[in-house]
C-alpha atoms as a PDB file:
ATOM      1  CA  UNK A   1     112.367  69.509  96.924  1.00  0.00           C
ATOM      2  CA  UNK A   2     110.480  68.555  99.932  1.00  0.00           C
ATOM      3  CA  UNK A   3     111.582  69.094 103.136  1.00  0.00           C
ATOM      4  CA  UNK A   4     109.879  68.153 106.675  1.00  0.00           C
ATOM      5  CA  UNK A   5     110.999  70.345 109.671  1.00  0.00           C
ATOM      6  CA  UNK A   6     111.295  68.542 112.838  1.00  0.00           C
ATOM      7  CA  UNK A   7     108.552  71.325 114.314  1.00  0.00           C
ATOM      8  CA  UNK A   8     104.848  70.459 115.086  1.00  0.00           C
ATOM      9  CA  UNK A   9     103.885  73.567 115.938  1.00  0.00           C
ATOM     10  CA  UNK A  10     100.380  74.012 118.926  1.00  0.00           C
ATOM     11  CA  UNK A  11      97.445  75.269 117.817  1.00  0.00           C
ATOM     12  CA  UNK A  12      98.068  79.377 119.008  1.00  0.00           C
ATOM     13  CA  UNK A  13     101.388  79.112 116.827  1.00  0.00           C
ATOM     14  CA  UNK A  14      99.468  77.280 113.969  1.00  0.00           C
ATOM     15  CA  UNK A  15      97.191  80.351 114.090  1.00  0.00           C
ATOM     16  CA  UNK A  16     100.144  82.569 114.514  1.00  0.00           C
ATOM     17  CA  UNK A  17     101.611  81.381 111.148  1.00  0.00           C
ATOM     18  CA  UNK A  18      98.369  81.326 109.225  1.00  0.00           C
ATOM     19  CA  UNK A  19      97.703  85.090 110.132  1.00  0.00           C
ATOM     20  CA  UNK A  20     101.494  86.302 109.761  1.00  0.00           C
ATOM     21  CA  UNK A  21     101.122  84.607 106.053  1.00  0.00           C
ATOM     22  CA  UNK A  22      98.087  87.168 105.527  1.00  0.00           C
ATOM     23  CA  UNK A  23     100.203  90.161 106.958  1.00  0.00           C
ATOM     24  CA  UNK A  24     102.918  92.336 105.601  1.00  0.00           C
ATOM     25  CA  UNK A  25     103.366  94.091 109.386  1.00  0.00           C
ATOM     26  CA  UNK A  26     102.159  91.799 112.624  1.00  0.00           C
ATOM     27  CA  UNK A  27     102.899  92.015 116.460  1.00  0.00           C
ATOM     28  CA  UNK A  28     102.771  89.516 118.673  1.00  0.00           C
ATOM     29  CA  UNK A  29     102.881  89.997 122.325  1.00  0.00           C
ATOM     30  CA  UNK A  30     103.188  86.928 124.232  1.00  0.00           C
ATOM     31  CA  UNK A  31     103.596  85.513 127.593  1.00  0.00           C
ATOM     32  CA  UNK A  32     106.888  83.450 129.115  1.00  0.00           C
ATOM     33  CA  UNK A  33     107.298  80.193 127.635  1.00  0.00           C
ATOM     34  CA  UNK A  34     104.400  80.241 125.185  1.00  0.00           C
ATOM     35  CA  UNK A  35     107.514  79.234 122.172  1.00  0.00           C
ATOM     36  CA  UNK A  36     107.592  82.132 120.256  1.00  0.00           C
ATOM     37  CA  UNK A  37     110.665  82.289 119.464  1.00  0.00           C
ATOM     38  CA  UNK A  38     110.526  78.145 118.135  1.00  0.00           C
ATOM     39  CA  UNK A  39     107.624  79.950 116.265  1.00  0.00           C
ATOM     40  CA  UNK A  40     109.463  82.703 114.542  1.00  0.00           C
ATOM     41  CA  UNK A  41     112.202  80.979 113.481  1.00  0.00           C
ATOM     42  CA  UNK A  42     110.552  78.248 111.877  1.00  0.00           C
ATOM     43  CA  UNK A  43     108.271  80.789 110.211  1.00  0.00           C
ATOM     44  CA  UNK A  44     111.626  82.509 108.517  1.00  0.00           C
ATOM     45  CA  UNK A  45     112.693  79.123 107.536  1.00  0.00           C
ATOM     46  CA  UNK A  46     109.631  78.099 105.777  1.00  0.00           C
ATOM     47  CA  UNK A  47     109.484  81.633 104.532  1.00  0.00           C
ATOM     48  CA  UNK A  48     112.937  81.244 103.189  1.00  0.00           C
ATOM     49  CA  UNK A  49     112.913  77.670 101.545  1.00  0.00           C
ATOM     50  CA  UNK A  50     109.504  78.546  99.984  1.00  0.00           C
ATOM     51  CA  UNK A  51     110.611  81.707  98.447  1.00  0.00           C
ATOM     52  CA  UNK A  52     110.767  82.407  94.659  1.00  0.00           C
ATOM     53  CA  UNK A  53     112.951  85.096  94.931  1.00  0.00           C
ATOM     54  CA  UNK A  54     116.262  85.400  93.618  1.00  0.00           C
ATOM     55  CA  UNK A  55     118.910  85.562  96.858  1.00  0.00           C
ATOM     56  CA  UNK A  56     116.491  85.621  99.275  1.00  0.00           C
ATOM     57  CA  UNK A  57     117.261  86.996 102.796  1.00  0.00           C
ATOM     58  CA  UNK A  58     115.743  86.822 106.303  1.00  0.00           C
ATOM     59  CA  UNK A  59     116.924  87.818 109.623  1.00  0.00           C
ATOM     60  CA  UNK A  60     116.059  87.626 113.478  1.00  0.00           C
ATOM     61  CA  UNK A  61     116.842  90.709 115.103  1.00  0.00           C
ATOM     62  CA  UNK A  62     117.833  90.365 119.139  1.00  0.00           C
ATOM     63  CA  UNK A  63     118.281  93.459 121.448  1.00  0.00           C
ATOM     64  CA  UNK A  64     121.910  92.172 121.336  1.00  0.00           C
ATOM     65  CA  UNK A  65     124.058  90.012 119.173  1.00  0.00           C
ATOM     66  CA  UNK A  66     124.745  87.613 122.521  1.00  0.00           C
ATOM     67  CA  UNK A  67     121.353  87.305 122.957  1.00  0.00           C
ATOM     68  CA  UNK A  68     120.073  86.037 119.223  1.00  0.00           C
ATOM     69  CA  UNK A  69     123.386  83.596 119.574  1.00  0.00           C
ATOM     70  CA  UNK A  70     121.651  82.254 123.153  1.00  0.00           C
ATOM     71  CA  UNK A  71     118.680  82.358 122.339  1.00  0.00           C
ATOM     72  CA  UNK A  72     117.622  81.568 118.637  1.00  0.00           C
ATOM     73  CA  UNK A  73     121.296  79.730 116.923  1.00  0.00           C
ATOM     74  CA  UNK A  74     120.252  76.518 118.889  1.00  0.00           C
ATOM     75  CA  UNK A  75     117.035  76.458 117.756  1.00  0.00           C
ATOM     76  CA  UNK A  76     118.342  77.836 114.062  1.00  0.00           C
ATOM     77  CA  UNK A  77     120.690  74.890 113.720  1.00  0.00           C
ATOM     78  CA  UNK A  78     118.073  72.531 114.927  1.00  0.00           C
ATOM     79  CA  UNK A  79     115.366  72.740 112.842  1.00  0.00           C
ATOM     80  CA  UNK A  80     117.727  73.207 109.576  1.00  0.00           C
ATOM     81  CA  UNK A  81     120.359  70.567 110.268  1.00  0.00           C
ATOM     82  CA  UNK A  82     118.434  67.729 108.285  1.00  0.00           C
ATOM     83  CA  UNK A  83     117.700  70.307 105.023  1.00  0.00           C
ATOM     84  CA  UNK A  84     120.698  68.657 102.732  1.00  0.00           C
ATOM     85  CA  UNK A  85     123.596  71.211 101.537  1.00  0.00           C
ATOM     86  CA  UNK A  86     122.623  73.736 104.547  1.00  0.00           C
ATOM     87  CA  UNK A  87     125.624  75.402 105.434  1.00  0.00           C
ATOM     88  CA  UNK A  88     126.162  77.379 108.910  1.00  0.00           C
ATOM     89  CA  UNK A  89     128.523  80.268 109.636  1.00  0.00           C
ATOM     90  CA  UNK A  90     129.234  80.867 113.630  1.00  0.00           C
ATOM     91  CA  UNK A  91     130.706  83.149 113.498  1.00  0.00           C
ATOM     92  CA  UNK A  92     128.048  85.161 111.372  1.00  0.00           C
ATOM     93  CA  UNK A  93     125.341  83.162 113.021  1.00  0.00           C
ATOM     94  CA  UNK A  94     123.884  82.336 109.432  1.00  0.00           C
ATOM     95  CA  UNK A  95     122.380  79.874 107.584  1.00  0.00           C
ATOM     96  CA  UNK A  96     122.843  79.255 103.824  1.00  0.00           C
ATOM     97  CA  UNK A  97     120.157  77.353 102.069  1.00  0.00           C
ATOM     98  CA  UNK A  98     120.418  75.364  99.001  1.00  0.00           C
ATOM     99  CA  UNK A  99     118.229  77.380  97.140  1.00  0.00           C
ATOM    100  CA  UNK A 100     120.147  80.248  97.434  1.00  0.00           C
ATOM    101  CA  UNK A 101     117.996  82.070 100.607  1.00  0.00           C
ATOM    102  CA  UNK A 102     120.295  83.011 103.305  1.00  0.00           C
ATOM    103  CA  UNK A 103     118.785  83.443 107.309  1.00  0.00           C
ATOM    104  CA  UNK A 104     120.786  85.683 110.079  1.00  0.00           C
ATOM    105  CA  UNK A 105     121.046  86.269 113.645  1.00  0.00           C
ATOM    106  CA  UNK A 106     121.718  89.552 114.257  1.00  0.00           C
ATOM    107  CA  UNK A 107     121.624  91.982 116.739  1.00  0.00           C
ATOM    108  CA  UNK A 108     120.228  95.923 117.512  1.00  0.00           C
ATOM    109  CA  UNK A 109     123.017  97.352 119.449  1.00  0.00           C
ATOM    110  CA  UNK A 110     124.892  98.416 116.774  1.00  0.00           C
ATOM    111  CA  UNK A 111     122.312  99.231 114.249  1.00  0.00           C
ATOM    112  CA  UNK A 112     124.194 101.604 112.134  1.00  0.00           C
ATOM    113  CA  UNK A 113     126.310  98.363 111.157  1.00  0.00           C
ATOM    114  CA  UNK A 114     123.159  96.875 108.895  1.00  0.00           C
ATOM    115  CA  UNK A 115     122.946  99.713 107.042  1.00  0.00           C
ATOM    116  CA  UNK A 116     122.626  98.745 102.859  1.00  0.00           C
ATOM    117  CA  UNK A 117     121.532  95.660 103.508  1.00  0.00           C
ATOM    118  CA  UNK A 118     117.978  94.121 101.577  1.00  0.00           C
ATOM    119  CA  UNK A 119     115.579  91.478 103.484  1.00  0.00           C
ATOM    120  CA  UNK A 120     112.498  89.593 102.627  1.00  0.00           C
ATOM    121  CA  UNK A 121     111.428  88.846 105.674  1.00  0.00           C
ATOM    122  CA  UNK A 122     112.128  89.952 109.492  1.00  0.00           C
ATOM    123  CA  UNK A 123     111.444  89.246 112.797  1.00  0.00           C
ATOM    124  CA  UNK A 124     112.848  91.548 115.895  1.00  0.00           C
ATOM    125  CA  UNK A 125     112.274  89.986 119.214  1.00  0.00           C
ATOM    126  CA  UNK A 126     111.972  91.374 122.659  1.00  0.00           C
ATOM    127  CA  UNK A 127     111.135  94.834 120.711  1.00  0.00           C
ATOM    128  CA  UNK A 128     110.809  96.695 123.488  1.00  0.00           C
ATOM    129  CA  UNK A 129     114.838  96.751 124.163  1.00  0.00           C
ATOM    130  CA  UNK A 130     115.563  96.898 120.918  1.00  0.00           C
ATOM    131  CA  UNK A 131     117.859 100.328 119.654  1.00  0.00           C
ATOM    132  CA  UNK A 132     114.478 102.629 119.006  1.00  0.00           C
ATOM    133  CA  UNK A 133     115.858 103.368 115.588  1.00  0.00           C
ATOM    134  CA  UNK A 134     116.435 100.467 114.296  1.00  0.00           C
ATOM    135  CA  UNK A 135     112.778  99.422 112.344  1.00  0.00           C
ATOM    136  CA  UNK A 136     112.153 103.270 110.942  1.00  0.00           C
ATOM    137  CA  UNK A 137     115.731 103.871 109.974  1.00  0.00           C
ATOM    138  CA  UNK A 138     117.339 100.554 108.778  1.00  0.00           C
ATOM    139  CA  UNK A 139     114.861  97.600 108.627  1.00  0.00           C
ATOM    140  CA  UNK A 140     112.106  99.567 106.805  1.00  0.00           C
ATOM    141  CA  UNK A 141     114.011 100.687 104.080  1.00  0.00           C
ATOM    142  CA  UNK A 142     115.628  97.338 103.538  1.00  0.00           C
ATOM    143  CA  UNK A 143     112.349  95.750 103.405  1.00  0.00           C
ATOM    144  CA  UNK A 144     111.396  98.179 100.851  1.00  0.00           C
ATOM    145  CA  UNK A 145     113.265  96.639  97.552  1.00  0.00           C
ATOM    146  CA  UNK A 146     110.711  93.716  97.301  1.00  0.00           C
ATOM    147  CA  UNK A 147     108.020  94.538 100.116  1.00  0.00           C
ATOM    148  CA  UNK A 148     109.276  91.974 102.366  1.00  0.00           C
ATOM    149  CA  UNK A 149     107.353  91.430 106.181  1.00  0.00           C
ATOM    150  CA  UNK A 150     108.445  92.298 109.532  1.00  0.00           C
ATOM    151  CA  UNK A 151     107.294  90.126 112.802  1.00  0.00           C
ATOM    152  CA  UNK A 152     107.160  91.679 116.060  1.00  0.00           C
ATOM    153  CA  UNK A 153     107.355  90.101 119.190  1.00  0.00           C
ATOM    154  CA  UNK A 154     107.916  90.259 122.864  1.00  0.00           C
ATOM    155  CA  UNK A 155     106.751  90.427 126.369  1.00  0.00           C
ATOM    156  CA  UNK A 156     105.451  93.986 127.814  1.00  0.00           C
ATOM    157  CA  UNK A 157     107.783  96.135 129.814  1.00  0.00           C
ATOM    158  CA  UNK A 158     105.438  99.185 130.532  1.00  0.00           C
ATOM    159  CA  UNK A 159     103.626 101.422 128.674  1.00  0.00           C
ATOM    160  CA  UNK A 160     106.925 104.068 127.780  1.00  0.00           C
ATOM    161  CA  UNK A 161     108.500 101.983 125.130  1.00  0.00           C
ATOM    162  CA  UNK A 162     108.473 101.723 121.726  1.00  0.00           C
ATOM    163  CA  UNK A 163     106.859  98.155 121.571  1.00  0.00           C
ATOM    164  CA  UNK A 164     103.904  99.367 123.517  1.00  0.00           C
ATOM    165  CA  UNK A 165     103.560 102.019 121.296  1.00  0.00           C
ATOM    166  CA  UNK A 166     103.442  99.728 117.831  1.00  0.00           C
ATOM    167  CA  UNK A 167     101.004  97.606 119.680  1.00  0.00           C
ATOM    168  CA  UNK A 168      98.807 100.490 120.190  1.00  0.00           C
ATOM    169  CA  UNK A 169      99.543 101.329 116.532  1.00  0.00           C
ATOM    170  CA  UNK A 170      98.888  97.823 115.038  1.00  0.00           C
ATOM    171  CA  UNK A 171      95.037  97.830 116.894  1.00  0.00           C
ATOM    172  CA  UNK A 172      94.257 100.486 114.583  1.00  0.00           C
ATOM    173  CA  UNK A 173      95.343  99.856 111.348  1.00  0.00           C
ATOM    174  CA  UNK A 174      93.454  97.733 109.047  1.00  0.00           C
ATOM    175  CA  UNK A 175      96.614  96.313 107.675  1.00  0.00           C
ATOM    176  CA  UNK A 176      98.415  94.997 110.335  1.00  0.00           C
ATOM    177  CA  UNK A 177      97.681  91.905 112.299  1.00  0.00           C
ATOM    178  CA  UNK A 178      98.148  92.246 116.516  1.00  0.00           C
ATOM    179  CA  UNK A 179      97.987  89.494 118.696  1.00  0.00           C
ATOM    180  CA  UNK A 180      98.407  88.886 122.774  1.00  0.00           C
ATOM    181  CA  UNK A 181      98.999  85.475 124.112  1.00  0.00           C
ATOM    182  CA  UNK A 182      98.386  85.114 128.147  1.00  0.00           C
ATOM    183  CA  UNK A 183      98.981  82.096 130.002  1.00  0.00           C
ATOM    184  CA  UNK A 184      95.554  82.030 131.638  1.00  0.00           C
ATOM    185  CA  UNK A 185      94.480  81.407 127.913  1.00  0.00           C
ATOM    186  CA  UNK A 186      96.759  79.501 126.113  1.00  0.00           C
ATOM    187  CA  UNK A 187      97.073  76.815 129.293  1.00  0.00           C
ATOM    188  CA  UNK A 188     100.350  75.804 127.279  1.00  0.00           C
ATOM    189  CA  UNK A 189     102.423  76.265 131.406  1.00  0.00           C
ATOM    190  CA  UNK A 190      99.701  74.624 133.669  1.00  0.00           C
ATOM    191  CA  UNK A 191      98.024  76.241 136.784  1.00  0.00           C
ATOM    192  CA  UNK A 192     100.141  74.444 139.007  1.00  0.00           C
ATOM    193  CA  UNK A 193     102.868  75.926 137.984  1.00  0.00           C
ATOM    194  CA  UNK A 194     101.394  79.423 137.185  1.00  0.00           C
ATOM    195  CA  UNK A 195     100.566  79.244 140.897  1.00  0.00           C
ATOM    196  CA  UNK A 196     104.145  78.844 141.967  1.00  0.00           C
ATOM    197  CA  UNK A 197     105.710  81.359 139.620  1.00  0.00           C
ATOM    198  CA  UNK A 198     103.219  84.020 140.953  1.00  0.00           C
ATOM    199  CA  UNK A 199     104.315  82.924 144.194  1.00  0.00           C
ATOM    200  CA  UNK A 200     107.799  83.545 143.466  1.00  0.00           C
ATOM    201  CA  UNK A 201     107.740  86.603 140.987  1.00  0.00           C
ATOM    202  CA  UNK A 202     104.452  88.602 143.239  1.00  0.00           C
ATOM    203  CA  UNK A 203     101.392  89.680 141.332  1.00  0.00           C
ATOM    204  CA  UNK A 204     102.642  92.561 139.470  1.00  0.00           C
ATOM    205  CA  UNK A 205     105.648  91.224 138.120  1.00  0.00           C
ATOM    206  CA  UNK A 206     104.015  88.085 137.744  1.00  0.00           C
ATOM    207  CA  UNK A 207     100.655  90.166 135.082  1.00  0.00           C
ATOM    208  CA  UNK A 208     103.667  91.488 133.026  1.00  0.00           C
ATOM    209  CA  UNK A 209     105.499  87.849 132.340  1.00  0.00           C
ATOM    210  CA  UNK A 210     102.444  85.497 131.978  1.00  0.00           C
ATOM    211  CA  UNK A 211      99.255  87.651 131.510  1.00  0.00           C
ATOM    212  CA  UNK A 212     101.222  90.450 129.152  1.00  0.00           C
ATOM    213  CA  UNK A 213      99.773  93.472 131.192  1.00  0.00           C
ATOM    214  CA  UNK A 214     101.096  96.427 129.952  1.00  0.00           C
ATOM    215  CA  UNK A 215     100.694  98.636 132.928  1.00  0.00           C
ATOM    216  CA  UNK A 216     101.688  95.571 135.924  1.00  0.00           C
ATOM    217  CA  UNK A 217     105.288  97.186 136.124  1.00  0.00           C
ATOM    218  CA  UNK A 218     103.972 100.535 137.053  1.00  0.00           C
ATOM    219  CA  UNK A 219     104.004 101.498 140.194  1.00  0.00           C
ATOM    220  CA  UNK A 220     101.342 103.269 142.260  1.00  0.00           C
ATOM    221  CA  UNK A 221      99.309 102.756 138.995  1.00  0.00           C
ATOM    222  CA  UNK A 222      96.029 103.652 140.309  1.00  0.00           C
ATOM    223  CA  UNK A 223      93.728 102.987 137.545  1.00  0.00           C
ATOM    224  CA  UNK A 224      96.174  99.288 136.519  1.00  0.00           C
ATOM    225  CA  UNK A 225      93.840  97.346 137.043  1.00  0.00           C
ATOM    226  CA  UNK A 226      91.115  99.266 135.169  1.00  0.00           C
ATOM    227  CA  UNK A 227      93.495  99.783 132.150  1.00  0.00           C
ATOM    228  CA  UNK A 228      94.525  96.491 131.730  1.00  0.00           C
ATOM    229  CA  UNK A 229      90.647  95.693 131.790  1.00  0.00           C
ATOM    230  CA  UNK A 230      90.092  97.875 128.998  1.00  0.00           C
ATOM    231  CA  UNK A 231      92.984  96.564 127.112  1.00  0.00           C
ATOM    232  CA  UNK A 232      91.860  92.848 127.531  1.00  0.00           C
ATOM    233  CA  UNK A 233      88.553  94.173 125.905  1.00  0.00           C
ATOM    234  CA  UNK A 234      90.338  96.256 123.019  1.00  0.00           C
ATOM    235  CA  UNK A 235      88.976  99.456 124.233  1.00  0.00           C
ATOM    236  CA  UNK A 236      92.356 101.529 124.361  1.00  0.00           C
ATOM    237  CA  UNK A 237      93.581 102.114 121.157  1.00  0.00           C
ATOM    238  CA  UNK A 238      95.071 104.977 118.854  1.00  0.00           C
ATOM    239  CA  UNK A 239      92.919 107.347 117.532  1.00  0.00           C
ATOM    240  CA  UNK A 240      93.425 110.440 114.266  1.00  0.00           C
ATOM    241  CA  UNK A 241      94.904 113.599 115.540  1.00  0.00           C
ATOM    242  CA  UNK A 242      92.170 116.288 115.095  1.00  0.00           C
ATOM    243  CA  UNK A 243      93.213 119.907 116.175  1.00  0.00           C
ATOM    244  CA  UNK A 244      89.445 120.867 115.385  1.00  0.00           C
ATOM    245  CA  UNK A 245      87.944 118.422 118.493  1.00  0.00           C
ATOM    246  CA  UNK A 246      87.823 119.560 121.979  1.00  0.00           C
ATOM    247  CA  UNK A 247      89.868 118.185 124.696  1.00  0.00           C
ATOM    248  CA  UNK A 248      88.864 117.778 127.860  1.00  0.00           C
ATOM    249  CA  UNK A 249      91.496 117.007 131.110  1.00  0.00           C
ATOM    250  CA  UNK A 250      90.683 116.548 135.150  1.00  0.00           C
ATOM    251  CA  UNK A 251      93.376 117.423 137.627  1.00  0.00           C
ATOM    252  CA  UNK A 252      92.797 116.591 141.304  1.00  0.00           C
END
């Protein structure tokens, strides 16, 4: 069966999907309006009407069931509603396809409720509000059966967060694939109107939304500017735990 979404996709999210196809684990940090959420769910439906599986299942995980309805059903519907004998449950916010793969909105605030259920594929947005024991206690074992992926995505909120904190993870580890998305880059929102949302939002609040500065929400931060420096040039990252090394601390 072939099937043609209604989704042409810009080049960053064409690179986005080649890469994620590559990657079991990926995280994507990106700024306001750069579509990744168009991106994601088009990824789990290609990922879902491609698989060979038997049953297959997908999800997109919100911070809150209200907010995958607002802000991913539209889009779900949309790009499915041409794919003949799709079937959609509001009420579940899910998507039966006809070759038996089956995609759902979901939510983290009540994590405990997705307990015993298997996925193929996943992708938790805004991770940093998401219920902090959601991906080691539920999603991670239910991508276990048949090694399914997760995607990761969001805007930064800080440095004292969990999403933060898998970003720092993912730059170290051969086998996961990172990626940050600013708007002085991408030029998808254009300078004109860059300049009036800085305007509107001020310069640190402004870094966190559009550039995806990790430390722009901080304030006081003394050394922001330098940090953020050294994170645009991938110079922070996790390192091994040895108890053997020396460490060294200033106090003034």
């Amino acid at each position: 069966m072939d099937i043609k979404l209604e989704y042409t996709p810009r080049k960053h999210q064409i690179y986005i999907h080649h890469k994620i196809d590559k990657y079991r684990w990926s995280v994507l940090v990106c700024h306001r309006r750069f579509g990744k959420t168009v991106c994601m769910i088009n990824h789990l439906i290609k990922s879902a009407m491609t698989s060979k599986l038997k049953n297959p299942r997908f999800a997109y995980i919100a911070p809150t069931f209200k907010q995958a309805k607002s802000i991913a059903w539209d889009y779900m519907k949309q790009f499915t509603h041409k794919i003949v004998g799709a079937k959609f449950n509001e009420t579940e916010l899910r998507v039966d396809l006809p070759n038996g793969s089956r995609i759902t909105l979901l939510g983290s605030e009540n994590c405990d409720g997705l307990r015993g259920i298997y996925l193929d594929g996943c992708v938790i947005d805004e991770y940093a509000n998401v219920n902090e024991r959601l991906f080691p206690e539920i999603i991670r074992p239910a991508l276990s059966d048949r090694k399914g992926y997760c995607v990761f995505i969001g805007t930064p909120q800080g440095m004292n967060n969990n999403f933060y904190e898998l970003y720092q993870h993912a730059q170290s580890s051969e086998d996961w694939f990172y990626y940050k998305a600013k708007a002085s880059d991408t030029k998808i929102v254009d300078n004109e109107e860059l300049e009036t949302a800085k305007k509107i939002m001020g310069e640190n609040k402004f870094k966190q939304e559009f550039e995806c500065e990790w430390t722009a929400n901080i304030e006081g931060a003394i050394y922001g500017n330098l940090i953020a420096d050294m994170e645009n040039k991938r110079q922070i990252a996790r390192v091994p735990y040895d108890p053997s090394l020396p460490v060294f601390t200033a106090w003034t």
